[in-house]
Protein backbone atom coordinates (compact mmCIF):
# COMPACT_ATOMS: atom_id res chain seq x y z
CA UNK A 1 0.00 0.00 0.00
CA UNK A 2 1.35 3.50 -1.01
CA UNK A 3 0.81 6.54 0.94
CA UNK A 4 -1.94 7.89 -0.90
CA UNK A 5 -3.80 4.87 -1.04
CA UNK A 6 -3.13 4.71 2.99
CA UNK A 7 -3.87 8.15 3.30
CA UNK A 8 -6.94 7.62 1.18
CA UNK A 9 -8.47 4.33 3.49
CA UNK A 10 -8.06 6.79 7.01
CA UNK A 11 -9.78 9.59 5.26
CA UNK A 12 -12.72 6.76 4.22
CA UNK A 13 -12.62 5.69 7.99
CA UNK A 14 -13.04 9.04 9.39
CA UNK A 15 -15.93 10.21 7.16
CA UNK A 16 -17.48 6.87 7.63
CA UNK A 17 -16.98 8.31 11.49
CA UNK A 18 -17.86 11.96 11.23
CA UNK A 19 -21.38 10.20 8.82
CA UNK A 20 -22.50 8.40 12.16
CA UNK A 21 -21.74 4.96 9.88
CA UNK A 22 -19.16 3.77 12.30
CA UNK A 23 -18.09 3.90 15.79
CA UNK A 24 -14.75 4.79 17.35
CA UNK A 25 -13.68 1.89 18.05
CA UNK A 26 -14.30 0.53 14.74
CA UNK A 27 -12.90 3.36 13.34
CA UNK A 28 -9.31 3.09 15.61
CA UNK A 29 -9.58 -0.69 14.17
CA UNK A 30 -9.64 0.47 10.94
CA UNK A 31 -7.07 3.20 11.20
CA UNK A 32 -4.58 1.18 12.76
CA UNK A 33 -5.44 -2.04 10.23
CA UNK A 34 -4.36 0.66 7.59
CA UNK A 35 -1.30 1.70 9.32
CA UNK A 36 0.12 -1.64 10.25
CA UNK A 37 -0.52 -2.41 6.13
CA UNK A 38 1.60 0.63 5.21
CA UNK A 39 3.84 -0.26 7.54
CA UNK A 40 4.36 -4.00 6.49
CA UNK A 41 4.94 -2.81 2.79
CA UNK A 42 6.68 0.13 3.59
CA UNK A 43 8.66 0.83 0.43
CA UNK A 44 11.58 2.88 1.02
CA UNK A 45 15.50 3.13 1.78
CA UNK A 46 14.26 2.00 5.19
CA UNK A 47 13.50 -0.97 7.26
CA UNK A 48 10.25 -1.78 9.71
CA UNK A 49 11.57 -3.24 12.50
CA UNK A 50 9.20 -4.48 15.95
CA UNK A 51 10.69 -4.34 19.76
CA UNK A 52 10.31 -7.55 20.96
CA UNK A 53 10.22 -7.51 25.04
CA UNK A 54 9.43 -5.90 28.36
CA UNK A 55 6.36 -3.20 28.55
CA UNK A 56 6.14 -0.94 27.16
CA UNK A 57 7.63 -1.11 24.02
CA UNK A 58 6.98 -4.99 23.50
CA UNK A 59 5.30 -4.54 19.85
CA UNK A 60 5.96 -1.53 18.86
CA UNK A 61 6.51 -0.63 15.05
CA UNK A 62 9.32 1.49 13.65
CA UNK A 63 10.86 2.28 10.75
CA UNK A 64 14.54 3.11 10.63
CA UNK A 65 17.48 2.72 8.66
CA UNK A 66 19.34 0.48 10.72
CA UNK A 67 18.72 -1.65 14.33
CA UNK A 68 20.68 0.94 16.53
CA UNK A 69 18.61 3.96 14.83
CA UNK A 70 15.33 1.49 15.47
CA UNK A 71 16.35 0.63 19.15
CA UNK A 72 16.07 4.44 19.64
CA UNK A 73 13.00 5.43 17.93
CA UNK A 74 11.52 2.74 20.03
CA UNK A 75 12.54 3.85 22.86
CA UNK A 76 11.29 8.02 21.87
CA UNK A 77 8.30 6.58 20.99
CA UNK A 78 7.13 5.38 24.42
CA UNK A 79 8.85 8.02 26.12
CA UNK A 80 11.78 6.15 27.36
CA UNK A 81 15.39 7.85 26.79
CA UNK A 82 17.19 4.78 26.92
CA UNK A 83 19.53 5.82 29.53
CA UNK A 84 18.10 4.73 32.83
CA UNK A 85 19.44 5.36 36.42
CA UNK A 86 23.46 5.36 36.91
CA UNK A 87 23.00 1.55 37.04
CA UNK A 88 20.86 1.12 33.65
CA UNK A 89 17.91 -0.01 36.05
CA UNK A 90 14.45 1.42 34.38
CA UNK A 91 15.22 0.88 31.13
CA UNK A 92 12.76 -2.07 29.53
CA UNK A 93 15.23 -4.64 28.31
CA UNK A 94 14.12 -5.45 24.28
CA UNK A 95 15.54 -6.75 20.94
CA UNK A 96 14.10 -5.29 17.74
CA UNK A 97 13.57 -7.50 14.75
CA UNK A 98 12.96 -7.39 10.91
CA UNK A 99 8.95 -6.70 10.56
């Protein structure tokens, strides 16, 4: 899926909304079925990569140019800096993968 075909199904999902034709949570379902589609066929000079481990970034979807640069847009993306207390304790302990 291209971006203006992705762009195109959340616009469809929130008139279908703002119309009274679907709920919210239908319409977050859709949304984020969209997203994770784009995100899956993501055609560009980057990769998708997932964190797999503790809470809270078990699962989450990023797409970076390499593992280090994906390790730390997980980590901005829930809000985590990555650097923990002087002993590294606090920081959720996860491996990202190829998505």
């Amino acid at each position: 899926m291209d971006r203006i075909s992705a762009i195109r199904n959340v616009e469809d999902a929130l008139r279908e909304f703002e119309n009274g034709d679907a709920d919210l949570a239908a319409t977050e379902r859709r949304v984020a079925a969209v997203l994770r589609t784009y995100a899956t066929e993501f055609d560009g000079d980057d990769d998708v990569f997932r964190a797999v481990g503790d809470d809270p970034v078990d699962g989450t979807v990023v797409v970076a140019p390499s593992e280090p640069a994906a390790r730390e847009r997980v980590l901005a993306a829930n809000g985590t800096s990555g650097e923990g207390d002087a002993d590294g304790a606090g920081d959720p302990e996860f491996d990202v993968e190829r998505f």
